[in-house]
Protein backbone atom coordinates (compact mmCIF):
# COMPACT_ATOMS: atom_id res chain seq x y z
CA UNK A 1 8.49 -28.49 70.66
CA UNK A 2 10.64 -26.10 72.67
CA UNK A 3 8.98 -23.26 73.94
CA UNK A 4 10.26 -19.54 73.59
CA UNK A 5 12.04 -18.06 76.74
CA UNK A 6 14.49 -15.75 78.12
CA UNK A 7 17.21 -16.82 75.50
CA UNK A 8 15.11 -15.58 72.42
CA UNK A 9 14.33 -12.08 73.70
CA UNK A 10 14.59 -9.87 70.83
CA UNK A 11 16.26 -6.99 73.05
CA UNK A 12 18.95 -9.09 74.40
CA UNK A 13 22.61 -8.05 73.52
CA UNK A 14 26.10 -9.23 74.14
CA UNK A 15 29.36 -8.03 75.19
CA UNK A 16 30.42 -9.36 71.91
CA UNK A 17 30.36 -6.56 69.86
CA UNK A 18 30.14 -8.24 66.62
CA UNK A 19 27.02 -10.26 67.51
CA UNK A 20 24.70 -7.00 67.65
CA UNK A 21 25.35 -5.90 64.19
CA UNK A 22 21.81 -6.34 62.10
CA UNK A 23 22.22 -8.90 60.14
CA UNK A 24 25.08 -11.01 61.50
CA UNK A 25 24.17 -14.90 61.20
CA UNK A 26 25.24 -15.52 65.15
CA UNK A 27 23.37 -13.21 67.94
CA UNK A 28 23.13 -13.78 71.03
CA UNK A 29 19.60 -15.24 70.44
CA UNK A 30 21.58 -18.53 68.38
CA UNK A 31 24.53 -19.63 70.04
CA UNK A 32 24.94 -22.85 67.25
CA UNK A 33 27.32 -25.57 68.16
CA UNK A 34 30.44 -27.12 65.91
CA UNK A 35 34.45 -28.26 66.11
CA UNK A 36 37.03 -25.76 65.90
CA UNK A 37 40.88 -25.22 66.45
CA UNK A 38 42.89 -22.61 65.62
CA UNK A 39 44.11 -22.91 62.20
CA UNK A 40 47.12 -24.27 61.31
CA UNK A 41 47.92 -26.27 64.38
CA UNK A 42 47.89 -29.35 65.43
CA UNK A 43 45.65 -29.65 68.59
CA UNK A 44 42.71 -31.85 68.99
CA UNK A 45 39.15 -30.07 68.01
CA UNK A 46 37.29 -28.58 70.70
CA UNK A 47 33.52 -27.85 71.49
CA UNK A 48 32.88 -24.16 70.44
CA UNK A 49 29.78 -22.13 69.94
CA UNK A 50 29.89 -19.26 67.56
CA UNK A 51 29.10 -15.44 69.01
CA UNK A 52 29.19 -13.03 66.18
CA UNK A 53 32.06 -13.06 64.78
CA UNK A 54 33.92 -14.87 67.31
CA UNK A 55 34.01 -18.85 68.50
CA UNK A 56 34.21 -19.45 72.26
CA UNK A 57 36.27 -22.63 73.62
CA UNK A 58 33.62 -24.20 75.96
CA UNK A 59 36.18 -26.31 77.58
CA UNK A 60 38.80 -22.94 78.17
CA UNK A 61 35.55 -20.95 79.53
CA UNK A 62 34.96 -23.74 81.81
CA UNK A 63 30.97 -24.66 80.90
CA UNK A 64 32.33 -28.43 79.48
CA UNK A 65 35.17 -30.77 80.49
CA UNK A 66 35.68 -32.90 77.16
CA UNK A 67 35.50 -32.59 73.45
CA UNK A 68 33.34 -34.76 72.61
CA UNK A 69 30.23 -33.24 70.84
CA UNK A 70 28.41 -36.36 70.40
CA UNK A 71 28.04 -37.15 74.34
CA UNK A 72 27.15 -33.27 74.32
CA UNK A 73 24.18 -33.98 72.07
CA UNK A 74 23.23 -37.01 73.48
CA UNK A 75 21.97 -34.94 76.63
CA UNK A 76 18.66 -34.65 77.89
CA UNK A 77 16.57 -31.90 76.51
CA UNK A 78 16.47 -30.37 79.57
CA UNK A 79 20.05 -30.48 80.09
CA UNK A 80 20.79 -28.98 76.63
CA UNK A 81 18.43 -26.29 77.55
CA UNK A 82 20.32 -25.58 81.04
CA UNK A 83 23.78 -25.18 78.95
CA UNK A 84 21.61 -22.55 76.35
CA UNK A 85 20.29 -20.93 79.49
CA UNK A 86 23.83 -20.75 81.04
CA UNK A 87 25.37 -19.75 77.52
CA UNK A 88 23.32 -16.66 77.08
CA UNK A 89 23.22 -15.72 80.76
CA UNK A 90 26.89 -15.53 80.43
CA UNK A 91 27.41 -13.88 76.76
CA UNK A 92 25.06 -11.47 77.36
CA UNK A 93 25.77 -7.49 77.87
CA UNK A 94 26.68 -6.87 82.02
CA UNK A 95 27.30 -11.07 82.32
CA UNK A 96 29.85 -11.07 85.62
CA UNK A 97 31.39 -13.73 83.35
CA UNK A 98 32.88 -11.29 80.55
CA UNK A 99 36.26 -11.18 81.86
CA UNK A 100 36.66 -15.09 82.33
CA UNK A 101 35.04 -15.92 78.70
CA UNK A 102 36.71 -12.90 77.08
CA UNK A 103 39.78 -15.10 77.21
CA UNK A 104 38.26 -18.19 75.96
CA UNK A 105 36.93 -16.19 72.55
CA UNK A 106 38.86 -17.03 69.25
CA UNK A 107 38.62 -14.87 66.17
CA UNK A 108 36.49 -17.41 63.52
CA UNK A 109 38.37 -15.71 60.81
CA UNK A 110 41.88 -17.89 63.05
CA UNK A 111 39.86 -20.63 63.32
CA UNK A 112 39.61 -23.83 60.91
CA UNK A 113 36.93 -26.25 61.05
CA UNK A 114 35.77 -30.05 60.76
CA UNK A 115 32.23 -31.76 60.77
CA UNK A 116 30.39 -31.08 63.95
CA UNK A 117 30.05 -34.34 65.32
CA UNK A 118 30.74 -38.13 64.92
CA UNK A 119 28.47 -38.53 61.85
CA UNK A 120 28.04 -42.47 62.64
CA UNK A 121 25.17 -42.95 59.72
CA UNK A 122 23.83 -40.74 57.09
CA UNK A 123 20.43 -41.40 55.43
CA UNK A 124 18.94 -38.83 52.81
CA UNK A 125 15.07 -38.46 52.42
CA UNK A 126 13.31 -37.26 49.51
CA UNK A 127 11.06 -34.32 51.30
CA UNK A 128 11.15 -31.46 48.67
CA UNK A 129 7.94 -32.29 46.70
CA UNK A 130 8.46 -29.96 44.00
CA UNK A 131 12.26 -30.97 43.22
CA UNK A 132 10.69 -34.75 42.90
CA UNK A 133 7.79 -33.67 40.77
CA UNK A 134 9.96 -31.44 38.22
CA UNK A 135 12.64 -34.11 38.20
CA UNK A 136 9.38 -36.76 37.69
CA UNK A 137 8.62 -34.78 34.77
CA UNK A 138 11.84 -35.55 33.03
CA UNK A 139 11.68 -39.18 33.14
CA UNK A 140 8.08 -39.86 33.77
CA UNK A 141 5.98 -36.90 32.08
CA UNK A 142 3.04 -39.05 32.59
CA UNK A 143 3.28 -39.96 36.22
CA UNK A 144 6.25 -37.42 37.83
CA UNK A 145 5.80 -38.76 41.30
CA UNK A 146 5.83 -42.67 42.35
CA UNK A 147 2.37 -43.36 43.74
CA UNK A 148 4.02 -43.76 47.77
CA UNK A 149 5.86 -40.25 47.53
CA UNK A 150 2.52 -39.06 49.40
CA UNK A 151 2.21 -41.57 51.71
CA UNK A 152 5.68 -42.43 52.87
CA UNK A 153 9.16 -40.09 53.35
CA UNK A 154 11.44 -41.17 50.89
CA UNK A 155 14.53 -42.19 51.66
CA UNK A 156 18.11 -44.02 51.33
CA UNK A 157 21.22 -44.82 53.50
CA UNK A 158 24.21 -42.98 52.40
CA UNK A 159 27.73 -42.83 52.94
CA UNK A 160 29.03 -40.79 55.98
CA UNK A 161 32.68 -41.15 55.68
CA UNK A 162 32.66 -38.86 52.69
CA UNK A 163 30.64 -36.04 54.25
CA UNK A 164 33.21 -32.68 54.71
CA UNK A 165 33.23 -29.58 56.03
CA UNK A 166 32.34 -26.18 53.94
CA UNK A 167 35.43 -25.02 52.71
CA UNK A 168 36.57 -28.53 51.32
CA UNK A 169 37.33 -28.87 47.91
CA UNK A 170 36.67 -32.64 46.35
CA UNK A 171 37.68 -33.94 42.95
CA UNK A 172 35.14 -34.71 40.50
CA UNK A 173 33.54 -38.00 40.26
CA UNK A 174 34.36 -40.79 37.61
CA UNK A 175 32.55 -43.90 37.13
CA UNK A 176 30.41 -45.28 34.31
CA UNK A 177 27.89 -43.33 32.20
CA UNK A 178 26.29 -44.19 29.08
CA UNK A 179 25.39 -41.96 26.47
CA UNK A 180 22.24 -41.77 24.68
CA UNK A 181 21.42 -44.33 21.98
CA UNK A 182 25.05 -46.49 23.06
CA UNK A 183 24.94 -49.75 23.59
CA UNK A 184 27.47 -50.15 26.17
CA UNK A 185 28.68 -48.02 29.09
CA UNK A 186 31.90 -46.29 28.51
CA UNK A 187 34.17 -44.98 32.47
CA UNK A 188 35.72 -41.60 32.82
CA UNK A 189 34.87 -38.47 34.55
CA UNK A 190 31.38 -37.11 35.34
CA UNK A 191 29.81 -34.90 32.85
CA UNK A 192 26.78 -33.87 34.50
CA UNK A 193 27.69 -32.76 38.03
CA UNK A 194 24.98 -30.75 40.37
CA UNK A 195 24.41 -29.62 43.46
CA UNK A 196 21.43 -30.73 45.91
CA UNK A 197 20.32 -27.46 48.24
CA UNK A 198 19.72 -29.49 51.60
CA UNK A 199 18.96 -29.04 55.11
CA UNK A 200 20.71 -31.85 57.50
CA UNK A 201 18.99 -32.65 60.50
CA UNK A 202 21.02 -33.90 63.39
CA UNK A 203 19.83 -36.64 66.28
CA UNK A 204 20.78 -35.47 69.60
CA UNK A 205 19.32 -38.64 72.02
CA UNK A 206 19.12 -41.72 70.57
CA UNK A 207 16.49 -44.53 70.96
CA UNK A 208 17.11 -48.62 71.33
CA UNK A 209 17.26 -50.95 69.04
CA UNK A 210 13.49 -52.31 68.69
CA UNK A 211 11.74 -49.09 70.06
CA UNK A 212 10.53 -46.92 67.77
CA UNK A 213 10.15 -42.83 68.67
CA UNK A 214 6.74 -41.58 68.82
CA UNK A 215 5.85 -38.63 66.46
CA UNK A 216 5.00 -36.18 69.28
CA UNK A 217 8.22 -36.85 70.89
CA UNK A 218 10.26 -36.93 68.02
CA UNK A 219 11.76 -33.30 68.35
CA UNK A 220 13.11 -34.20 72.06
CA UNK A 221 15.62 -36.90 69.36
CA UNK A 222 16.65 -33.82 67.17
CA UNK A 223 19.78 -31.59 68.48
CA UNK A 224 19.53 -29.25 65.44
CA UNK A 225 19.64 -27.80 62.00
CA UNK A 226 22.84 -27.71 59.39
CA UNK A 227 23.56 -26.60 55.39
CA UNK A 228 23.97 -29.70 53.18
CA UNK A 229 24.96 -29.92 50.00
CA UNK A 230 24.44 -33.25 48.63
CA UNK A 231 26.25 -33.07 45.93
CA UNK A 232 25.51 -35.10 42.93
CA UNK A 233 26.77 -37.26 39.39
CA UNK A 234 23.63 -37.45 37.20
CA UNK A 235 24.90 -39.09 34.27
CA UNK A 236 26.53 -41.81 36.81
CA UNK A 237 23.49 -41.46 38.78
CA UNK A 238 20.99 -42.36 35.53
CA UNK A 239 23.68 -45.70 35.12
CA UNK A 240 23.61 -47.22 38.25
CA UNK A 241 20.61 -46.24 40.20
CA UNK A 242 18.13 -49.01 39.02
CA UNK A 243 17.03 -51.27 40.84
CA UNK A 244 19.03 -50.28 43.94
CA UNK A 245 19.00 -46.20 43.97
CA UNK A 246 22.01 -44.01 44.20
CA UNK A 247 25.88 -44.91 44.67
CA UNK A 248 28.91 -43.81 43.62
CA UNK A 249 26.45 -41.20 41.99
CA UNK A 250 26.02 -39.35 45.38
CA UNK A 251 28.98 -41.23 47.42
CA UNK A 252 32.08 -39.05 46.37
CA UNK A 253 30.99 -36.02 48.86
CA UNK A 254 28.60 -34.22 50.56
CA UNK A 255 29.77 -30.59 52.57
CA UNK A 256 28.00 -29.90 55.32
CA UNK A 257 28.17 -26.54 57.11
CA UNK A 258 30.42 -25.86 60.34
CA UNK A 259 27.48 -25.16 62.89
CA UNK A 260 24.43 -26.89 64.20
CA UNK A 261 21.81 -24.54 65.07
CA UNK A 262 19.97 -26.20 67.75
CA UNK A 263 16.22 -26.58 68.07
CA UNK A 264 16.08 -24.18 70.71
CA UNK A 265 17.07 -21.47 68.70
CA UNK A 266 14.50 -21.96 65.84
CA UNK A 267 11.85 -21.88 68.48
CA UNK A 268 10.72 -18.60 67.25
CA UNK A 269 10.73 -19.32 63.57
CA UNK A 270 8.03 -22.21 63.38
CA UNK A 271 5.53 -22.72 61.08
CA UNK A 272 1.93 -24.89 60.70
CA UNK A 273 2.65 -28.07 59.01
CA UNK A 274 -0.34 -28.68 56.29
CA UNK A 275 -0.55 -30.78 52.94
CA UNK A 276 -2.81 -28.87 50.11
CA UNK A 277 -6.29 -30.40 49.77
CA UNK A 278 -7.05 -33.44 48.33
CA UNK A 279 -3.75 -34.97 49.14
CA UNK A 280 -3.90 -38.28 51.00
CA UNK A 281 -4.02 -38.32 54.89
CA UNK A 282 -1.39 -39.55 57.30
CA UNK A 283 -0.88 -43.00 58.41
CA UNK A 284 -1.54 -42.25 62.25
CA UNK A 285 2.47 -42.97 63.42
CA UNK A 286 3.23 -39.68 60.80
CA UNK A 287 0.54 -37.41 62.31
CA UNK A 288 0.33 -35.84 65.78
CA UNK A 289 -1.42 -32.08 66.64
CA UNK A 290 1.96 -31.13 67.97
CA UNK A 291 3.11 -31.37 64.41
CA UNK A 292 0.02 -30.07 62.08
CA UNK A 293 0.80 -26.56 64.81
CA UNK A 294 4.34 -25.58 64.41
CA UNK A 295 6.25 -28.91 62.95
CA UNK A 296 7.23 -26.94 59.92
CA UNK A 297 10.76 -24.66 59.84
CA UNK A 298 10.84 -21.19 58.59
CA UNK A 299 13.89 -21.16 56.67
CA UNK A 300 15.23 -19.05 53.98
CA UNK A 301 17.50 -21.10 51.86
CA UNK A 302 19.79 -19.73 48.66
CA UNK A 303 22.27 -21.12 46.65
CA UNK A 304 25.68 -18.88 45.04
CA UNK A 305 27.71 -19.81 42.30
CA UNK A 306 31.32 -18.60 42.20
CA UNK A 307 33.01 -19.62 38.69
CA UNK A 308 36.83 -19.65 38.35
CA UNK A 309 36.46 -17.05 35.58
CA UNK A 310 35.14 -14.49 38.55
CA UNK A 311 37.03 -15.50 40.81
CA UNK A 312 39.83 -14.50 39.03
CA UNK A 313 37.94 -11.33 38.33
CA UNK A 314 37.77 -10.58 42.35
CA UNK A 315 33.82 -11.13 41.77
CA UNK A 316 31.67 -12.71 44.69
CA UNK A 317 29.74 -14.51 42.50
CA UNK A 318 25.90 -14.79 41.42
CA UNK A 319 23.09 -16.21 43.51
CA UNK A 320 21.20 -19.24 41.52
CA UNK A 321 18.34 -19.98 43.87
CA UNK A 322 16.21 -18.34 46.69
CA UNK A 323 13.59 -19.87 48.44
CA UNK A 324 11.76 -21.23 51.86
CA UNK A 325 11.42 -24.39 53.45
CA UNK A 326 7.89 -23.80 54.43
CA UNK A 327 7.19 -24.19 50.33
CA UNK A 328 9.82 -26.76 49.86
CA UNK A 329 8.95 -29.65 52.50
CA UNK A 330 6.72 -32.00 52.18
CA UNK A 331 7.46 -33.95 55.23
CA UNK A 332 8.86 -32.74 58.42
CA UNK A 333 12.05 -33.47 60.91
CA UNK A 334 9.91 -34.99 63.18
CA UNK A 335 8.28 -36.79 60.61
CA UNK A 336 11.39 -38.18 59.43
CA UNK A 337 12.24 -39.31 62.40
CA UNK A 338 9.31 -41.20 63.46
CA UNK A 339 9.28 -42.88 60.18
CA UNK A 340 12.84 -44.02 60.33
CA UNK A 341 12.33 -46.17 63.37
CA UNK A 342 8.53 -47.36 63.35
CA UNK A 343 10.67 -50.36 62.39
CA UNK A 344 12.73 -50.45 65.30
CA UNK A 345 15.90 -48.82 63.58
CA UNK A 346 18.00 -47.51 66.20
CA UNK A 347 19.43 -43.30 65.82
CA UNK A 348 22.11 -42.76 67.76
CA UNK A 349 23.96 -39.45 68.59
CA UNK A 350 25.29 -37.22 65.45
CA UNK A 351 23.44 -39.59 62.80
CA UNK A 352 22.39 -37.38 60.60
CA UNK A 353 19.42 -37.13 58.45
CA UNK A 354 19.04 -35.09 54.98
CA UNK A 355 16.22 -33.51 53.95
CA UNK A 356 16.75 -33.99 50.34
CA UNK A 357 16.53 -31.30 47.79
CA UNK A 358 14.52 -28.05 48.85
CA UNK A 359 12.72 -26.74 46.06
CA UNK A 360 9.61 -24.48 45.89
CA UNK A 361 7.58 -24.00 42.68
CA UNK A 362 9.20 -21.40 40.73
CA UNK A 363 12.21 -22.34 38.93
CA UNK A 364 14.03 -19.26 40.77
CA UNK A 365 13.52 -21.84 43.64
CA UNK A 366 14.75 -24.76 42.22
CA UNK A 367 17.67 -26.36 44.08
CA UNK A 368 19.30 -27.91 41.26
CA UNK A 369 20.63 -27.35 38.10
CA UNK A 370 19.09 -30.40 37.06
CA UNK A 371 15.61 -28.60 37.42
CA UNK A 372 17.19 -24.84 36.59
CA UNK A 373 18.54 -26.41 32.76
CA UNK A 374 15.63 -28.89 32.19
CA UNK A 375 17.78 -31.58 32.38
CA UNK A 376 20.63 -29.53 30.52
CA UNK A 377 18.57 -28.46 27.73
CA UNK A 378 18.16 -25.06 29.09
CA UNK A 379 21.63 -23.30 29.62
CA UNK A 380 21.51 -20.71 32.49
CA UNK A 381 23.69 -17.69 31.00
CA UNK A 382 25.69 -16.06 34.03
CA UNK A 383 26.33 -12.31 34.54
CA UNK A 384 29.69 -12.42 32.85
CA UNK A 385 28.85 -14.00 29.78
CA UNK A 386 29.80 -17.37 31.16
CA UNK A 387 26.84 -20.38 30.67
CA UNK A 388 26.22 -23.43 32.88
CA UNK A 389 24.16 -26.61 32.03
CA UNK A 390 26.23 -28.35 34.85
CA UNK A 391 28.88 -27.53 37.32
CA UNK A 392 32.52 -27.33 35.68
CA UNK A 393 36.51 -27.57 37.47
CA UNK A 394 36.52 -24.80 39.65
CA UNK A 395 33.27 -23.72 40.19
CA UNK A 396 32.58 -22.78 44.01
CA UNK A 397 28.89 -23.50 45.08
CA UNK A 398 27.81 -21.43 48.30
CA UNK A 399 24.70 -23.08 50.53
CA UNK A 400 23.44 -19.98 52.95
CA UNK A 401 20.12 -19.71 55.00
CA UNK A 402 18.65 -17.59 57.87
CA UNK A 403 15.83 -17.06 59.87
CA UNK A 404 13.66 -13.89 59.61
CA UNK A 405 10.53 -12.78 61.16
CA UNK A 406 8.64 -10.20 62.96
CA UNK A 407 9.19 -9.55 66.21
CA UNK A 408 11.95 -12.04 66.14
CA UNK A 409 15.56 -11.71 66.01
CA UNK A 410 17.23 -12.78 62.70
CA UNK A 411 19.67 -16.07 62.79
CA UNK A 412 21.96 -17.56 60.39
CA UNK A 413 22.95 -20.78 59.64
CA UNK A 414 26.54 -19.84 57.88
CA UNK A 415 27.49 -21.63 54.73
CA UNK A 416 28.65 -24.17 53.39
CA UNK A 417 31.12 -23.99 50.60
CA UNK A 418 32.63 -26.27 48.27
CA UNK A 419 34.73 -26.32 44.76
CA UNK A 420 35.02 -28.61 42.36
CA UNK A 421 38.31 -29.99 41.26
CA UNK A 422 39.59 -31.59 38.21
């Protein structure tokens, strides 16, 4: 666990303007990593870290001599912590390096964006226990979750090359479905598309092939903390996904927010990991004290719906979902890490690792619309009149979260944003 220091005082302030006004997702006290480049060129993506409203070019202020984020993240802990250090020492209000950075700042609202790293491999979990026991309850009233959700994280390998940055649209889905009481599958266009409300954890240091990573130093493997939207078919989904699991049900695209907010910076916002009583105890490779004290993550997590109907009205849209990942997860990064390679897997730089969908118990929580309409037999009736069982051409879905607490300063993760196309 990283400790709290001189980079997460709460009176520290920059010579960025922007990045003291209350509220703004990037202070001085985050400093998040992604890919930028002006938009509308050409150039290669560089290494930036976002300040308030503003990115700055790590390679034009001199702190990096490459673009490549992966061999950025595959640093030592200690050396990521030296380039935080060196970050806020220099972005903060006074810093002899203001006129030298100054010119390496780019407006975000010039800049365009691509995934943050390299994603080499992609595996989803399944940690949000209520999301699996109100989707249990669909299909399996009598037994909602399988009798190893509560001993083992959940999980499958996905499909990386179709992860894309917020602000992507993608085209919706077709494959087969088959419709209730039919005795053959018919193809054509998804009927049933959702969202998943995800966090995606990214490796930083990898680990060799045949050498699994301890529990207790399983956060030294993590780099940091992204939006994920995993989004999802369910009709295809309900088709294909025995005996194997998901396919081209989850396959077609998954947006992922611009910035990684590092593990540093969600030092201050940890929380006790512990399962309610009665619940089974952990295998001794998925337990360590390190983890039962702070392993959890303090997030706040929502979820906005933009149709094309406001949209065209000039409306920002309506907010489907708010919730916590304190409520949400039943299994922890670390967790997941130590799990994926107690069989020698190997995790190498930028994989990245979904949590799977974050939940908590009150249907104003749920991050679905597969648990929000029962399934679709429950419409949700919008604002303007306008009802949703399932997502529908054009409809932009908005994935935002932040970090809140006393005595803390807030941080923001950003967004990510997608829309559906025809």
């Amino acid at each position: 666990m990283t400790n709290l220091n001189s980079t997460h005082h709460p009176q520290l302030r920059s010579w960025v303007a922007s990045a003291n006004v209350t509220g703004c997702d990037f202070p001085i006290q985050n400093l998040p990593f992604g890919r930028f480049r002006l938009a509308g060129s050409a150039d290669a993506f560089r290494i930036g870290v976002a300040i308030g409203d503003q990115v700055l070019d790590l390679k034009a202020a001199g702190l990096v001599d490459h673009a490549d984020m992966n061999a950025l993240m595959a640093a030592l802990p200690a050396a990521r912590q030296a380039l935080r250090a060196q970050l806020s020492e220099g972005l903060r209000e006074g810093s002899a390096q203001q006129a030298a950075w100054s010119r390496a700042l780019v407006p975000q609202s010039q800049a365009e964006y691509t995934v943050p790293c390299r994603i080499g491999d992609y595996t989803d979990f399944y940690t949000g226990i209520h999301h699996a026991t109100a989707v249990g309850k669909l299909f399996r009233p009598d037994q909602p979750l399988m009798p190893n959700y509560k001993w083992v994280p959940i999980g499958y390998h996905g499909r990386a090359s179709s992860i894309v940055v917020s602000g992507q649209s993608f085209k919706r889905p077709q494959g087969q479905t088959i419709a209730p009481g039919a005795a053959e599958p018919s193809f054509g266009p998804c009927k049933r598309l959702d969202y998943e409300l995800e966090l995606g954890f990214y490796i930083g240091q990898g680990n060799a092939l045949g050498e699994p990573i301890a529990l207790a130093e399983a956060e030294q493997h993590l780099f940091g903390v992204g939006l994920f939207n995993d989004w999802s078919a369910r009709d295809i989904q309900a088709w294909e996904y025995q005996p194997l699991g998901p396919f081209l049900s989850k396959s077609f695209a998954s947006t992922i927010s611009p910035w990684i907010v590092t593990m540093e910076a969600l030092a201050p916002f940890r929380a006790a990991f512990t399962r309610p009583e009665g619940d089974p105890q952990l295998l001794p490779y998925l337990d360590a004290e390190s983890n039962r004290a702070q392993g959890a993550l303090d997030i706040t997590l929502e979820v906005w719906l933009q149709t094309a109907k406001m949209r065209a009205a000039g409306e920002e849209g309506v907010r489907l979902t708010r919730g916590n990942t304190t409520q949400a997860a039943y299994w922890t990064a670390a967790q997941l890490v130590a799990h994926h390679t107690v069989n020698g897997c190997n995790l190498q730089p930028g994989d990245l690792l979904g949590s799977g969908t974050l939940s908590g118990p009150a249907q104003s929580e749920a991050g679905s619309l597969l648990e929000q309409t029962l399934g679709g037999k429950q419409p949700i009736t919008l604002p303007n009149g306008e009802t949703r069982t399932f997502l529908e051409d054009g409809d932009t879905l908005v994935l935002r979260g932040w970090c809140e607490r006393d005595g803390a300063v807030r941080i923001g993760l950003g967004e990510a944003r997608g829309t559906v196309l025809r």
